[in-house]
N, C-alpha and C. Protein backbone atom coordinates (compact mmCIF):
# COMPACT_ATOMS: atom_id res chain seq x y z
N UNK A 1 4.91 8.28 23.21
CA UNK A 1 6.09 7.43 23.13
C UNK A 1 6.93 7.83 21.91
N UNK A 2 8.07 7.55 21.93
CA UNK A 2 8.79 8.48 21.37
C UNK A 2 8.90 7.68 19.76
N UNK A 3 8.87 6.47 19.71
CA UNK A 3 8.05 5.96 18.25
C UNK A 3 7.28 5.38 17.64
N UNK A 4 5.98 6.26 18.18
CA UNK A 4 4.85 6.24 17.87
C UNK A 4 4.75 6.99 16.09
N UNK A 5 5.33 7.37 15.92
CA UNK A 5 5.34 7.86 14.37
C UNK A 5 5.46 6.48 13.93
N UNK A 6 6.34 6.06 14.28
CA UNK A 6 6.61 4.38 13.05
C UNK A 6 5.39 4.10 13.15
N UNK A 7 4.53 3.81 14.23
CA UNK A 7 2.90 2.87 14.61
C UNK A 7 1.85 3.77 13.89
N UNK A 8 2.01 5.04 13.88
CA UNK A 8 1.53 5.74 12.94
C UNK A 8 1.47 5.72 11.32
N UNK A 9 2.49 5.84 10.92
CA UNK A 9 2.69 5.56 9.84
C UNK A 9 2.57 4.41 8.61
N UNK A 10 3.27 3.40 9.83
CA UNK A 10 2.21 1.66 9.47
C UNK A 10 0.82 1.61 8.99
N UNK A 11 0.34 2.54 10.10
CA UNK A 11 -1.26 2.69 9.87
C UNK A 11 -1.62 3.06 8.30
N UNK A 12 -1.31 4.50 8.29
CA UNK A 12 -1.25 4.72 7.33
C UNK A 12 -1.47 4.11 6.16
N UNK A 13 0.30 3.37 5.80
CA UNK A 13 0.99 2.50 5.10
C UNK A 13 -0.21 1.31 4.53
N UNK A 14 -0.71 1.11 5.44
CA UNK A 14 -1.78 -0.41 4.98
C UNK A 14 -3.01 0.36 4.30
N UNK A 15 -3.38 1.17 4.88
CA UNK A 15 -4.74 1.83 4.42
C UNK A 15 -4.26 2.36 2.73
N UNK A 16 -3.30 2.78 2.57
CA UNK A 16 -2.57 3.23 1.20
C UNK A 16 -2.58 2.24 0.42
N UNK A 17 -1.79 1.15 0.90
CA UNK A 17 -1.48 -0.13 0.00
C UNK A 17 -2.99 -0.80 -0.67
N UNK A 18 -3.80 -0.70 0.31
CA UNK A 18 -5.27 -1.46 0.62
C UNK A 18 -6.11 -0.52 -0.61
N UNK A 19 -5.99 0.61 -0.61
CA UNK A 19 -6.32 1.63 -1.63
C UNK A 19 -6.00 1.32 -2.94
N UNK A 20 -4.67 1.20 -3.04
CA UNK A 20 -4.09 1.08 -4.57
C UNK A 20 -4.78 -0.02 -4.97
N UNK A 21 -5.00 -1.57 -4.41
CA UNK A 21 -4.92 -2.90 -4.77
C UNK A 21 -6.93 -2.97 -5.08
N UNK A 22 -7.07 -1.84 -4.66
CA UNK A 22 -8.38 -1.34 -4.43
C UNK A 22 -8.70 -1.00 -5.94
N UNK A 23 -7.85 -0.53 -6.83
CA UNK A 23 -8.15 0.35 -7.78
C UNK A 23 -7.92 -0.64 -9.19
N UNK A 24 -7.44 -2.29 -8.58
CA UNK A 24 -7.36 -3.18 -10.10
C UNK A 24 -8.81 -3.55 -9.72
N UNK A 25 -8.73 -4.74 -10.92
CA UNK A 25 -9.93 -5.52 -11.27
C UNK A 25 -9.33 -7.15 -11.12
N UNK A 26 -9.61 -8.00 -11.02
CA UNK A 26 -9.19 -9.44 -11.66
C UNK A 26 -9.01 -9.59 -12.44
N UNK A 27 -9.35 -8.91 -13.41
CA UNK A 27 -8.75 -9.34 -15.40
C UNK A 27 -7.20 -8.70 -14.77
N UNK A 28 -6.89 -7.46 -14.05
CA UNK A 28 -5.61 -7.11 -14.16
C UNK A 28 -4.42 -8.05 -13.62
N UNK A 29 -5.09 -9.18 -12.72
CA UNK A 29 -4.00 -9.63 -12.08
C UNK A 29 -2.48 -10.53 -12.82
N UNK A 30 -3.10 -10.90 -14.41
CA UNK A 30 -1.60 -11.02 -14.44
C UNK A 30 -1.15 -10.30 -15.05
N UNK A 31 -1.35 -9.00 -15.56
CA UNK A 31 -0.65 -7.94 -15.91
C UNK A 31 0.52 -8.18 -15.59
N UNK A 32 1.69 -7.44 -16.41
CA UNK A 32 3.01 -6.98 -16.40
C UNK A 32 3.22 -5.83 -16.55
N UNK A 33 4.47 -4.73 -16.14
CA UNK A 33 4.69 -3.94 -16.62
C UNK A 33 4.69 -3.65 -18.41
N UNK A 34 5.45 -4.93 -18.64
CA UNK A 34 5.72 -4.71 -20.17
C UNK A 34 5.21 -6.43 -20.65
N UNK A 35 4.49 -6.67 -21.26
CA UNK A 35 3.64 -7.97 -21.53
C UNK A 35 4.88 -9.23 -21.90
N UNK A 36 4.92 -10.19 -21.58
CA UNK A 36 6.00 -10.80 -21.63
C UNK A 36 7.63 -11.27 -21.10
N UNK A 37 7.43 -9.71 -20.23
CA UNK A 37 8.48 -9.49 -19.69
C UNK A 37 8.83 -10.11 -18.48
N UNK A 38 8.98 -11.24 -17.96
CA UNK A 38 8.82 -11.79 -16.56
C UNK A 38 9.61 -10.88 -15.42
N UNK A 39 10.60 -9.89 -15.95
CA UNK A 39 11.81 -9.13 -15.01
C UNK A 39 10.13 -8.39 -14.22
N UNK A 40 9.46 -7.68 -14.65
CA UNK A 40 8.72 -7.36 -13.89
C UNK A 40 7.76 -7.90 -13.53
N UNK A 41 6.96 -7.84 -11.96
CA UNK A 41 6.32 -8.84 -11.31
C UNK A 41 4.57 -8.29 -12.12
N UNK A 42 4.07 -9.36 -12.01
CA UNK A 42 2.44 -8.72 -11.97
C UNK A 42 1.81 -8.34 -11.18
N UNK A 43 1.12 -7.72 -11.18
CA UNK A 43 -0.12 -7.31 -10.20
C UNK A 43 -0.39 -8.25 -9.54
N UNK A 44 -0.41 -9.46 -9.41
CA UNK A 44 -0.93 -10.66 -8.85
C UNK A 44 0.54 -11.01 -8.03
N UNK A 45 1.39 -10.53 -8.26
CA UNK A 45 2.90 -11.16 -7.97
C UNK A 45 2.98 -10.31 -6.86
N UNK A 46 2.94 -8.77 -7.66
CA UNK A 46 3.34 -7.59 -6.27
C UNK A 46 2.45 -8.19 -5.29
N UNK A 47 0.90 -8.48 -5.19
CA UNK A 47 0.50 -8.58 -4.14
C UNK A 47 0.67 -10.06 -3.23
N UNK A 48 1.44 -10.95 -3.77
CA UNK A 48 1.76 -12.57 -3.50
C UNK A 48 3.52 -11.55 -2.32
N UNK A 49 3.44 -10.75 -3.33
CA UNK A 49 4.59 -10.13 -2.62
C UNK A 49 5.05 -9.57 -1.38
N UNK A 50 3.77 -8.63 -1.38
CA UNK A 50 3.74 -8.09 -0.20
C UNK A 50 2.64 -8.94 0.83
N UNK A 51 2.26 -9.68 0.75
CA UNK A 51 1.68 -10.29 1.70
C UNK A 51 2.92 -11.53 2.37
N UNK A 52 3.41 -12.02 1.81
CA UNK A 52 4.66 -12.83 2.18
C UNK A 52 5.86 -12.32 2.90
N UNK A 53 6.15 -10.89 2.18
CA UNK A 53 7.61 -10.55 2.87
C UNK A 53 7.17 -9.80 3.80
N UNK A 54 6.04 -9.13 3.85
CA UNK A 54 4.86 -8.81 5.30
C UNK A 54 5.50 -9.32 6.26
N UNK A 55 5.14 -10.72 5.89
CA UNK A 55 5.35 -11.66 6.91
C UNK A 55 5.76 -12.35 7.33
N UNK A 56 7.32 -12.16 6.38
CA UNK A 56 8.33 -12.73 6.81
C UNK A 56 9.30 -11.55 7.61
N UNK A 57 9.44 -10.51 7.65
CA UNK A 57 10.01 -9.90 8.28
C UNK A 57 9.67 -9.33 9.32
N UNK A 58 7.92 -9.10 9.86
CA UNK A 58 7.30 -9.28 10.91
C UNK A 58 7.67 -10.10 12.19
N UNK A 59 7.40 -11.46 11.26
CA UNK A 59 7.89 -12.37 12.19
C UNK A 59 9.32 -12.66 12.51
N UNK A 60 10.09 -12.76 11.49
CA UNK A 60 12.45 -13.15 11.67
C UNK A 60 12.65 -12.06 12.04
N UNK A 61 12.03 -10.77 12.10
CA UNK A 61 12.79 -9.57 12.06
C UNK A 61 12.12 -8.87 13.59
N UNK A 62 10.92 -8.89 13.82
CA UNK A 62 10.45 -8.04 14.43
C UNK A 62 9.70 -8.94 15.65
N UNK A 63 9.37 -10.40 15.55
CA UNK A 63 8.99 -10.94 16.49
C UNK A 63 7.22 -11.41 16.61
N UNK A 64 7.06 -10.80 15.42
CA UNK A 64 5.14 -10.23 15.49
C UNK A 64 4.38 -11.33 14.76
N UNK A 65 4.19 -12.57 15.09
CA UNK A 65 3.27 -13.60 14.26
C UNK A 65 1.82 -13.58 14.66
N UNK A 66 0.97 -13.26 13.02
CA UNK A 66 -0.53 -13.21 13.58
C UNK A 66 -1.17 -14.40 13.73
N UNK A 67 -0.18 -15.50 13.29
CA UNK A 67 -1.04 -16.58 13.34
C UNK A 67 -2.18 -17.28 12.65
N UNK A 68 -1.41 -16.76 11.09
CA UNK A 68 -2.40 -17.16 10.00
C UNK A 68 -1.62 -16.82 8.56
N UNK A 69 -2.06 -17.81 8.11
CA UNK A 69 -1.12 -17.84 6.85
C UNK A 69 -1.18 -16.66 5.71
N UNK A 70 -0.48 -16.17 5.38
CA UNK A 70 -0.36 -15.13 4.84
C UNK A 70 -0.76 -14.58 3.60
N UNK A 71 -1.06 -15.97 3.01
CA UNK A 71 -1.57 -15.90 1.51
C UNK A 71 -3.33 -16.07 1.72
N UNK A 72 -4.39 -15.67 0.77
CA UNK A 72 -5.54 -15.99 1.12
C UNK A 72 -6.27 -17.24 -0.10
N UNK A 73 -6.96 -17.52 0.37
CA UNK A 73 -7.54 -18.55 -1.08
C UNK A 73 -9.50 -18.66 -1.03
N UNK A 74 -9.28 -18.20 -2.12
CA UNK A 74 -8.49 -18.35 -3.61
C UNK A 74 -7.98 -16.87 -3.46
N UNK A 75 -6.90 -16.94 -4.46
CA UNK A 75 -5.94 -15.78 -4.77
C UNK A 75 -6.45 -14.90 -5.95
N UNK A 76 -7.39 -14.19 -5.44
CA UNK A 76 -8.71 -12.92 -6.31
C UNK A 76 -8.06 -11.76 -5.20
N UNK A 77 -8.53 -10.60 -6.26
CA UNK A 77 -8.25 -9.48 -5.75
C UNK A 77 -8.75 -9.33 -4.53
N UNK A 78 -10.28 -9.60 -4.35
CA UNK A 78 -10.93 -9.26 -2.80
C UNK A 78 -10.54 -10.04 -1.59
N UNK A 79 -10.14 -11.22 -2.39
CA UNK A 79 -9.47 -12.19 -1.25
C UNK A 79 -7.76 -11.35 -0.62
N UNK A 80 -7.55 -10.62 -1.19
CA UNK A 80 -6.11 -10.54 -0.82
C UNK A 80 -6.59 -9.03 -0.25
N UNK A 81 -7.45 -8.42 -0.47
CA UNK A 81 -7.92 -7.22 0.35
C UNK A 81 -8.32 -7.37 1.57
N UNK A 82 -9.06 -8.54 1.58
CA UNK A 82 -9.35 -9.06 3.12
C UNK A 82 -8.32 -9.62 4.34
N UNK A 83 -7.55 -10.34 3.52
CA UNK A 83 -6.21 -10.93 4.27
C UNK A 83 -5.65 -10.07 4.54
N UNK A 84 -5.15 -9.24 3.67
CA UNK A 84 -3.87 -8.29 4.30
C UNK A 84 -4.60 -7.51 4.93
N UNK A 85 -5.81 -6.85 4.94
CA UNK A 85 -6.67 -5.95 5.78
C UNK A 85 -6.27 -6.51 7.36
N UNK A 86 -6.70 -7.93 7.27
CA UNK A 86 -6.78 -8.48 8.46
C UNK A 86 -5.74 -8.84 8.99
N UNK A 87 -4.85 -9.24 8.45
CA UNK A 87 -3.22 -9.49 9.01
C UNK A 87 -2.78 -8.32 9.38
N UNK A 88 -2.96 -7.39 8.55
CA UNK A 88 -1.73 -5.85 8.85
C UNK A 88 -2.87 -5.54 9.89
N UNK A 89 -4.23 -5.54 10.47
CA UNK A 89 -4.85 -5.05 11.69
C UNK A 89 -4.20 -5.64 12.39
N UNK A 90 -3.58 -6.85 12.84
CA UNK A 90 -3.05 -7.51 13.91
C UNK A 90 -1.83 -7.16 14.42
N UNK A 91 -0.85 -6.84 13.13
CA UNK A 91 0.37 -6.19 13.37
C UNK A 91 0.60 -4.64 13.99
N UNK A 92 -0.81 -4.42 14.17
CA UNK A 92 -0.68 -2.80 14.31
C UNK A 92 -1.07 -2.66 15.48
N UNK A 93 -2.06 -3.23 16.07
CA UNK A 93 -2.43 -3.92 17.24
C UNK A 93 -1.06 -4.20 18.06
N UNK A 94 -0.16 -5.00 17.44
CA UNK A 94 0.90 -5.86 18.10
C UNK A 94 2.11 -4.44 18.15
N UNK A 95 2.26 -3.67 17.26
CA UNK A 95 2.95 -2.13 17.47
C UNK A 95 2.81 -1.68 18.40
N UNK A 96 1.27 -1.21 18.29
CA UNK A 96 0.60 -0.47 19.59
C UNK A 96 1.28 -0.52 20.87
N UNK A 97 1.22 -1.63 21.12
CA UNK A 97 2.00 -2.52 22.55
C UNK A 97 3.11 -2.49 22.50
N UNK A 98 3.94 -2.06 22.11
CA UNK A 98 5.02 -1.88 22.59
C UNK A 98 6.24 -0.87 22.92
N UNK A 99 7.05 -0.70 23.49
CA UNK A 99 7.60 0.60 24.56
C UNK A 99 8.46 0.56 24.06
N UNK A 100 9.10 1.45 24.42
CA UNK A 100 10.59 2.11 23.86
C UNK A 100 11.58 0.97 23.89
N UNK A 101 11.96 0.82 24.56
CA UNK A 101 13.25 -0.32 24.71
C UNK A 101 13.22 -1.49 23.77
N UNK A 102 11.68 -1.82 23.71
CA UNK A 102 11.24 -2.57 22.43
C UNK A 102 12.06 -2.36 21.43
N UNK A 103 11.74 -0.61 20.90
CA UNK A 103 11.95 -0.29 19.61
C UNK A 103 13.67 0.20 19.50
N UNK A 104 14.51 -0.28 20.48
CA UNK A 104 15.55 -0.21 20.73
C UNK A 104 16.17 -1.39 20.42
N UNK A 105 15.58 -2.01 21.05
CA UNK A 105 16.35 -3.87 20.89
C UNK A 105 17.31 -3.91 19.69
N UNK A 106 18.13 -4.92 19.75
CA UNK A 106 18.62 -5.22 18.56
C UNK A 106 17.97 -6.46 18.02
N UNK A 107 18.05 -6.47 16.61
CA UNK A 107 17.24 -7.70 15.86
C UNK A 107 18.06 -8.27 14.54
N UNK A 108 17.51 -9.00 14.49
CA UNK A 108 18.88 -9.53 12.82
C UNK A 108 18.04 -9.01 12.14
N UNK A 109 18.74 -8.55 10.94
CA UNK A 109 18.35 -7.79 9.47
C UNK A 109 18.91 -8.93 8.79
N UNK A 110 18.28 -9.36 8.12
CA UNK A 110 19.60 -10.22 7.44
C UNK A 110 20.62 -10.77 8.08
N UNK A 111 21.49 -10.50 7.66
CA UNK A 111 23.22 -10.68 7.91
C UNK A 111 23.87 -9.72 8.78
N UNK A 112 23.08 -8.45 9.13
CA UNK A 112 23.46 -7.83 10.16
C UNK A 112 22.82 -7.37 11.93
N UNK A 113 22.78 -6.75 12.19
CA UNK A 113 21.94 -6.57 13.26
C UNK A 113 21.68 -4.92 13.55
N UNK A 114 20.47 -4.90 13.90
CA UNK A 114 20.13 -3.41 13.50
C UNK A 114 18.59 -3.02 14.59
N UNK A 115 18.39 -1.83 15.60
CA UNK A 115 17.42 -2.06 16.21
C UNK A 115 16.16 -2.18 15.51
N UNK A 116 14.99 -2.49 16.04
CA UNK A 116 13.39 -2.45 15.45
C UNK A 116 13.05 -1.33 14.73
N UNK A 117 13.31 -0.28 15.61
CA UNK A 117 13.27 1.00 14.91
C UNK A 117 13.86 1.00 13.59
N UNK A 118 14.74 0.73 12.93
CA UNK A 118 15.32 0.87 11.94
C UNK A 118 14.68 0.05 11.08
N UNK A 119 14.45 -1.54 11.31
CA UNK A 119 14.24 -2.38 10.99
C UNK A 119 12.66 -1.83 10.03
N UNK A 120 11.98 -1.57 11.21
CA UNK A 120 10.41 -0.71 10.69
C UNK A 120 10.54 0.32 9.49
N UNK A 121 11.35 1.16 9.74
CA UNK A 121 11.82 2.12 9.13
C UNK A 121 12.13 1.64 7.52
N UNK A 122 12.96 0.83 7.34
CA UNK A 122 12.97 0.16 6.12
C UNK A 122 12.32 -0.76 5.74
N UNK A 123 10.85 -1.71 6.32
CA UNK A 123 9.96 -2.15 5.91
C UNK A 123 8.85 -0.80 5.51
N UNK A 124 8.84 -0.13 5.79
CA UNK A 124 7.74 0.84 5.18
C UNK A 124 8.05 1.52 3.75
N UNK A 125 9.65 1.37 4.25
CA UNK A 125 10.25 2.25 2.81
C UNK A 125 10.19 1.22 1.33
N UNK A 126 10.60 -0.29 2.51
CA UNK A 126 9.71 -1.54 1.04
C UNK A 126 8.57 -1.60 0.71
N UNK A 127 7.81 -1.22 1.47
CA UNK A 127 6.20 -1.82 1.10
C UNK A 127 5.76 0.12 0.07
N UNK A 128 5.95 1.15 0.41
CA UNK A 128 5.87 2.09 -0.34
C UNK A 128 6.53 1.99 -1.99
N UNK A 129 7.78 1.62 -2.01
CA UNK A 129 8.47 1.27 -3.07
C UNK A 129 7.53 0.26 -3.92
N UNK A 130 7.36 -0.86 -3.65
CA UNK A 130 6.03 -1.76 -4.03
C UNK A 130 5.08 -1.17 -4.67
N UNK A 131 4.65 -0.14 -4.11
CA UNK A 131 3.14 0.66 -4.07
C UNK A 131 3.25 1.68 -5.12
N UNK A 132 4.11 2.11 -5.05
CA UNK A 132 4.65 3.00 -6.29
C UNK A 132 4.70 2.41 -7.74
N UNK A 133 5.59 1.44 -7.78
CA UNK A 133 5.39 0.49 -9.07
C UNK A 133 3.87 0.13 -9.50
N UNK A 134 2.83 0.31 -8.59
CA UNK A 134 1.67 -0.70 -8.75
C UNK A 134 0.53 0.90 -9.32
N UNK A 135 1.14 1.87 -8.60
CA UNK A 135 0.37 3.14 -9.43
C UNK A 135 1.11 3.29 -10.74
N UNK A 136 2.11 3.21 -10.90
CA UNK A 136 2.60 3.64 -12.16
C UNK A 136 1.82 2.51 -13.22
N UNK A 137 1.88 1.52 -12.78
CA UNK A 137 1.04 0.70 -13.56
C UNK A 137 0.04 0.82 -13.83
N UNK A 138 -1.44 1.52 -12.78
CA UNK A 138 -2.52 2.04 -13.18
C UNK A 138 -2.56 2.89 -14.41
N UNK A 139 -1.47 3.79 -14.13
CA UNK A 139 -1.12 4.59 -14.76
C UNK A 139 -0.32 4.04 -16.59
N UNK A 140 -0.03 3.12 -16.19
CA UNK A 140 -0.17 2.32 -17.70
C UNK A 140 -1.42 1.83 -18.39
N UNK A 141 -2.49 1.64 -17.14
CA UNK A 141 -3.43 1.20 -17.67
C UNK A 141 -3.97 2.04 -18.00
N UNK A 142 -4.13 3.33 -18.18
CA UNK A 142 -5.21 3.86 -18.50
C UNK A 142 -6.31 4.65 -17.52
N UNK A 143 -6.07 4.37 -16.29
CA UNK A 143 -6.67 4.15 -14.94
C UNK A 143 -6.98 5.43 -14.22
N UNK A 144 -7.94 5.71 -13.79
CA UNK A 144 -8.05 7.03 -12.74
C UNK A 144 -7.15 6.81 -11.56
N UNK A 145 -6.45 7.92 -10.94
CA UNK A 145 -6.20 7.22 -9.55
C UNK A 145 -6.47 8.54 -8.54
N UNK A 146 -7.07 7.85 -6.83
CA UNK A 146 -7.11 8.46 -6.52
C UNK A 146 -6.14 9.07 -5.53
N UNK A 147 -6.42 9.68 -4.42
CA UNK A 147 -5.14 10.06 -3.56
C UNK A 147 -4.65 8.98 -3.29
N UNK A 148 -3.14 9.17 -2.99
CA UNK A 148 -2.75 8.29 -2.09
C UNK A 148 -1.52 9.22 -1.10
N UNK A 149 -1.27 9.73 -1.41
CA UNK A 149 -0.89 10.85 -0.54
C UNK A 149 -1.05 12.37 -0.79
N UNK A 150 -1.65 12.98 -1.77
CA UNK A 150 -2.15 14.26 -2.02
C UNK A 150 -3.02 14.16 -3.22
N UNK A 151 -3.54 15.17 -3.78
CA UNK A 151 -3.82 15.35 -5.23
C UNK A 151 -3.32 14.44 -6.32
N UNK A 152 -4.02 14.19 -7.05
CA UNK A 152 -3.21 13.54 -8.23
C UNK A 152 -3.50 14.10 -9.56
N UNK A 153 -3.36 13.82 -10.68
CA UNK A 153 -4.32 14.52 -11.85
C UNK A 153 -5.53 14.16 -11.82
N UNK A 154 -6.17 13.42 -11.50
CA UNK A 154 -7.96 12.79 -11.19
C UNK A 154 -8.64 13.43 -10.85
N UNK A 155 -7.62 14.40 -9.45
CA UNK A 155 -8.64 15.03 -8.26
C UNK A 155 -8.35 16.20 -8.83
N UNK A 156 -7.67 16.73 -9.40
CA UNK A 156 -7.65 18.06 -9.52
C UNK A 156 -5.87 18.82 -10.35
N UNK A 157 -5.40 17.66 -10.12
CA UNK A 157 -4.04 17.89 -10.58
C UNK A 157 -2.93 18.65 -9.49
N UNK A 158 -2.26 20.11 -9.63
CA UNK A 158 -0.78 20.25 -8.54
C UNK A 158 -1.41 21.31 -7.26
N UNK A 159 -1.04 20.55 -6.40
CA UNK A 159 -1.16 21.06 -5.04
C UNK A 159 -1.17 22.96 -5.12
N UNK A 160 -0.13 23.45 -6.00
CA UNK A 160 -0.34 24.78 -6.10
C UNK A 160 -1.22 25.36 -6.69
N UNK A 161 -1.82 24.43 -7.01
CA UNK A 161 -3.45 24.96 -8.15
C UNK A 161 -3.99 24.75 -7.31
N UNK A 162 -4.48 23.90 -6.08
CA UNK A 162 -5.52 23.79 -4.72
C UNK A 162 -6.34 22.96 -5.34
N UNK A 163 -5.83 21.55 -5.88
CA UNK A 163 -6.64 20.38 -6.50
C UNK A 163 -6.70 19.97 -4.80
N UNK A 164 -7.77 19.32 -5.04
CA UNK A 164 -8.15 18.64 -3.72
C UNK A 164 -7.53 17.32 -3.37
N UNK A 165 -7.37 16.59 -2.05
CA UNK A 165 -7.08 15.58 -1.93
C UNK A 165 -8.26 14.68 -1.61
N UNK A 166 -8.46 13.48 -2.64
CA UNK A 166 -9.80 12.53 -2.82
C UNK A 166 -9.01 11.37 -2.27
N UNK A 167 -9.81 10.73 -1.34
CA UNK A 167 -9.36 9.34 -1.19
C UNK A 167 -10.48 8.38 -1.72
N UNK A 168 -9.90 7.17 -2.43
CA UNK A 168 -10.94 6.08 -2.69
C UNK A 168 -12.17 5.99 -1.35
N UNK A 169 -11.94 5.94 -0.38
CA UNK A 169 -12.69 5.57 0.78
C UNK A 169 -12.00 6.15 2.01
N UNK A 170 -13.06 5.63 2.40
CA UNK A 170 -12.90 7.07 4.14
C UNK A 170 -12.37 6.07 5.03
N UNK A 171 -11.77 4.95 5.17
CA UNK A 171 -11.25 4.11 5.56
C UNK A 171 -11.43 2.92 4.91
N UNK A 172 -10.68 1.32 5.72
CA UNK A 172 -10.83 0.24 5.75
C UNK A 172 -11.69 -0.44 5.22
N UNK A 173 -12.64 -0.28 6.54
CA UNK A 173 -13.80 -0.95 6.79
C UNK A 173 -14.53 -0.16 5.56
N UNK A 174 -14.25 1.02 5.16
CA UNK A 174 -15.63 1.53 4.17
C UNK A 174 -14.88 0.80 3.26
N UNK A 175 -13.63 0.53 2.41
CA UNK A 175 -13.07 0.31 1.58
C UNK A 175 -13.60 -1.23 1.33
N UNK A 176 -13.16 -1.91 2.46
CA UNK A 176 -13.69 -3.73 2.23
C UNK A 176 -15.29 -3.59 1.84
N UNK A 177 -16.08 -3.07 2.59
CA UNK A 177 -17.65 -2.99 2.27
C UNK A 177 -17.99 -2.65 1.05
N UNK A 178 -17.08 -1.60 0.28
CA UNK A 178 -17.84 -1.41 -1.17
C UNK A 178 -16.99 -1.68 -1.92
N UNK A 179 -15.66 -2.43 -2.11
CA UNK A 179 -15.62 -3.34 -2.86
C UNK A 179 -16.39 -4.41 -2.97
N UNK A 180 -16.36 -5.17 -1.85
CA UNK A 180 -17.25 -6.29 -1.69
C UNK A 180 -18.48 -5.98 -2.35
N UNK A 181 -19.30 -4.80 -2.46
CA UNK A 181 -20.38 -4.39 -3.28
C UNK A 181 -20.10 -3.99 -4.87
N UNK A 182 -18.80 -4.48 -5.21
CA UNK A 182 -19.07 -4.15 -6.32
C UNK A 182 -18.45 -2.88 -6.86
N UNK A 183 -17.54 -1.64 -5.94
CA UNK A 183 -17.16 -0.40 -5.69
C UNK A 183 -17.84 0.31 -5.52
N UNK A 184 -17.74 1.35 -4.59
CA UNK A 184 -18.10 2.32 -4.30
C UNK A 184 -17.12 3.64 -3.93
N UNK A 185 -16.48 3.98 -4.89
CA UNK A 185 -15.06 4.97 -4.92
C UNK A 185 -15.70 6.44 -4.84
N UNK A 186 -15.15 6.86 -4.09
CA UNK A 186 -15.28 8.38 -4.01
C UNK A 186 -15.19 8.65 -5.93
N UNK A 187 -16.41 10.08 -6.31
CA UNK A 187 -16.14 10.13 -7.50
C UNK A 187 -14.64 11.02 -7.43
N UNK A 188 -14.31 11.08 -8.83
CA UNK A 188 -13.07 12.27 -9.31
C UNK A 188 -13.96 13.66 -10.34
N UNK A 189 -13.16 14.20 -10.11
CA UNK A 189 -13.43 15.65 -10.53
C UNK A 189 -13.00 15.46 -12.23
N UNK A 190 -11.20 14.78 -12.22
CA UNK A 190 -10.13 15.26 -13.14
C UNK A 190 -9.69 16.29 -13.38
N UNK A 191 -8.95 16.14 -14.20
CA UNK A 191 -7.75 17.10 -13.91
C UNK A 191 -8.33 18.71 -14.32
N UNK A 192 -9.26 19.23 -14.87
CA UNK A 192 -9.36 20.49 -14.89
C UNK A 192 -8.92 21.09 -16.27
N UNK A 193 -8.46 22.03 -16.12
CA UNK A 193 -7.93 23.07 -17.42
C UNK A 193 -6.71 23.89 -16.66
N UNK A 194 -5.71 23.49 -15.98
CA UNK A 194 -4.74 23.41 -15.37
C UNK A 194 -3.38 22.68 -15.84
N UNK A 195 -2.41 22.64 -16.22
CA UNK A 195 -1.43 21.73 -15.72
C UNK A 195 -1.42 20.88 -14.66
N UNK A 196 -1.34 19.36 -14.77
CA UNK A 196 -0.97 18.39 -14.00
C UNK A 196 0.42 18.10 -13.42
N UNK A 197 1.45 18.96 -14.16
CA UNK A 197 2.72 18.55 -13.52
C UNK A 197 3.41 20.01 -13.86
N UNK A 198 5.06 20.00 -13.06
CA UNK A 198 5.44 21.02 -13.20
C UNK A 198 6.08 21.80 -14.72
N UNK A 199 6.48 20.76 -15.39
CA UNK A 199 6.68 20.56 -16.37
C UNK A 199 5.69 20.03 -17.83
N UNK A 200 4.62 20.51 -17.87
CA UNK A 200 4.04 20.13 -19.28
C UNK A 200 4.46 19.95 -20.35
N UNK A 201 3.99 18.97 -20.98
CA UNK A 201 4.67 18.68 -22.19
C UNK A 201 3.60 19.78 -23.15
N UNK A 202 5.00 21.15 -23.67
CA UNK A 202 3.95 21.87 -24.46
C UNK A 202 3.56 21.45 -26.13
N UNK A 203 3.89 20.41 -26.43
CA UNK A 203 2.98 20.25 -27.71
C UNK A 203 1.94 19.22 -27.70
């Protein structure tokens, strides 16, 4: 079907997000970018975040209600790994099913009107944007990280050096199971005796 990439990519998209949120602790959740700063959300916020506008644009935008409230309780890291695990399975499920003309329709965006296809198209590009802020933040912390779409400095550092791509977990289901135990993360290598970026800082 001819957008089956979007249903693809969704997939993806959750298993990524599910990864990152994978990589705090509960002491991190009210983190800030900059301590004090309310302009940026916390770790606890991004994910109040994306579980809400999930599911608000699922449902006003796209038609797709799983039929369960969107927030989980109590509001702990594993609790919100499980919810959105389980909500975004339903939505993907609810993708699956549906045909072209579907992804044609027109739908309100807001204030305008715009087909599904599009509509999808720029929910992935929000929930990535999200996801980005929430590594850079690891990345404030101090934090290993692992793939989330190639190599990173952890695994090995730049794709032209042939650092490997590590994922936290080999899926979902392995991901919920060893958190729930406590973690169980693929180890990291680090970065090597290589450059990590294209540009090193030479002093």
């Amino acid at each position: 079907m001819l957008y089956d990439f979007l249903v693809e990519t969704y997939a993806t998209e959750r298993a990524k997000i599910l990864s990152v949120w994978s990589e705090f602790t509960d002491a991190d959740l009210p983190l800030r970018p900059r301590a004090g700063d309310r302009r940026g959300r916390s770790v606890h916020e991004q994910m109040v975040h994306q579980c809400v506008s999930e599911d608000l644009w699922f449902r006003n935008m796209l038609g797709i209600d799983v039929g369960a409230p969107p927030l989980p309780t109590p509001e702990t890291r594993m609790e919100f790994l499980k919810r959105y695990a389980a909500d975004s399975e339903k939505r993907l499920a609810a993708l699956r099913s549906k045909d072209q003309p579907w992804w044609e329709e027109q739908t309100k965006f807001f204030d305008v009107s715009r087909s599904r296809a599009w509509v999808m198209t720029r929910r992935l590009t929000h929930s990535s944007h999200h996801r980005g802020q929430l590594m850079a933040m690891l990345r404030m912390l101090g934090r290993d990280l692992h793939s989330n779409y190639g190599p990173t400095a952890d695994t090995g550092g730049l794709m032209q050096n042939h650092a490997p791509t590590i994922y936290a977990y080999s899926g979902i289901d392995d991901l919920l199971r060893g958190e729930a135990a406590g973690g169980a993360k693929a180890k990291l290598p680090g970065p090597g005796d290589k450059p990590v970026t294209e540009r090193p800082d030479a002093s």
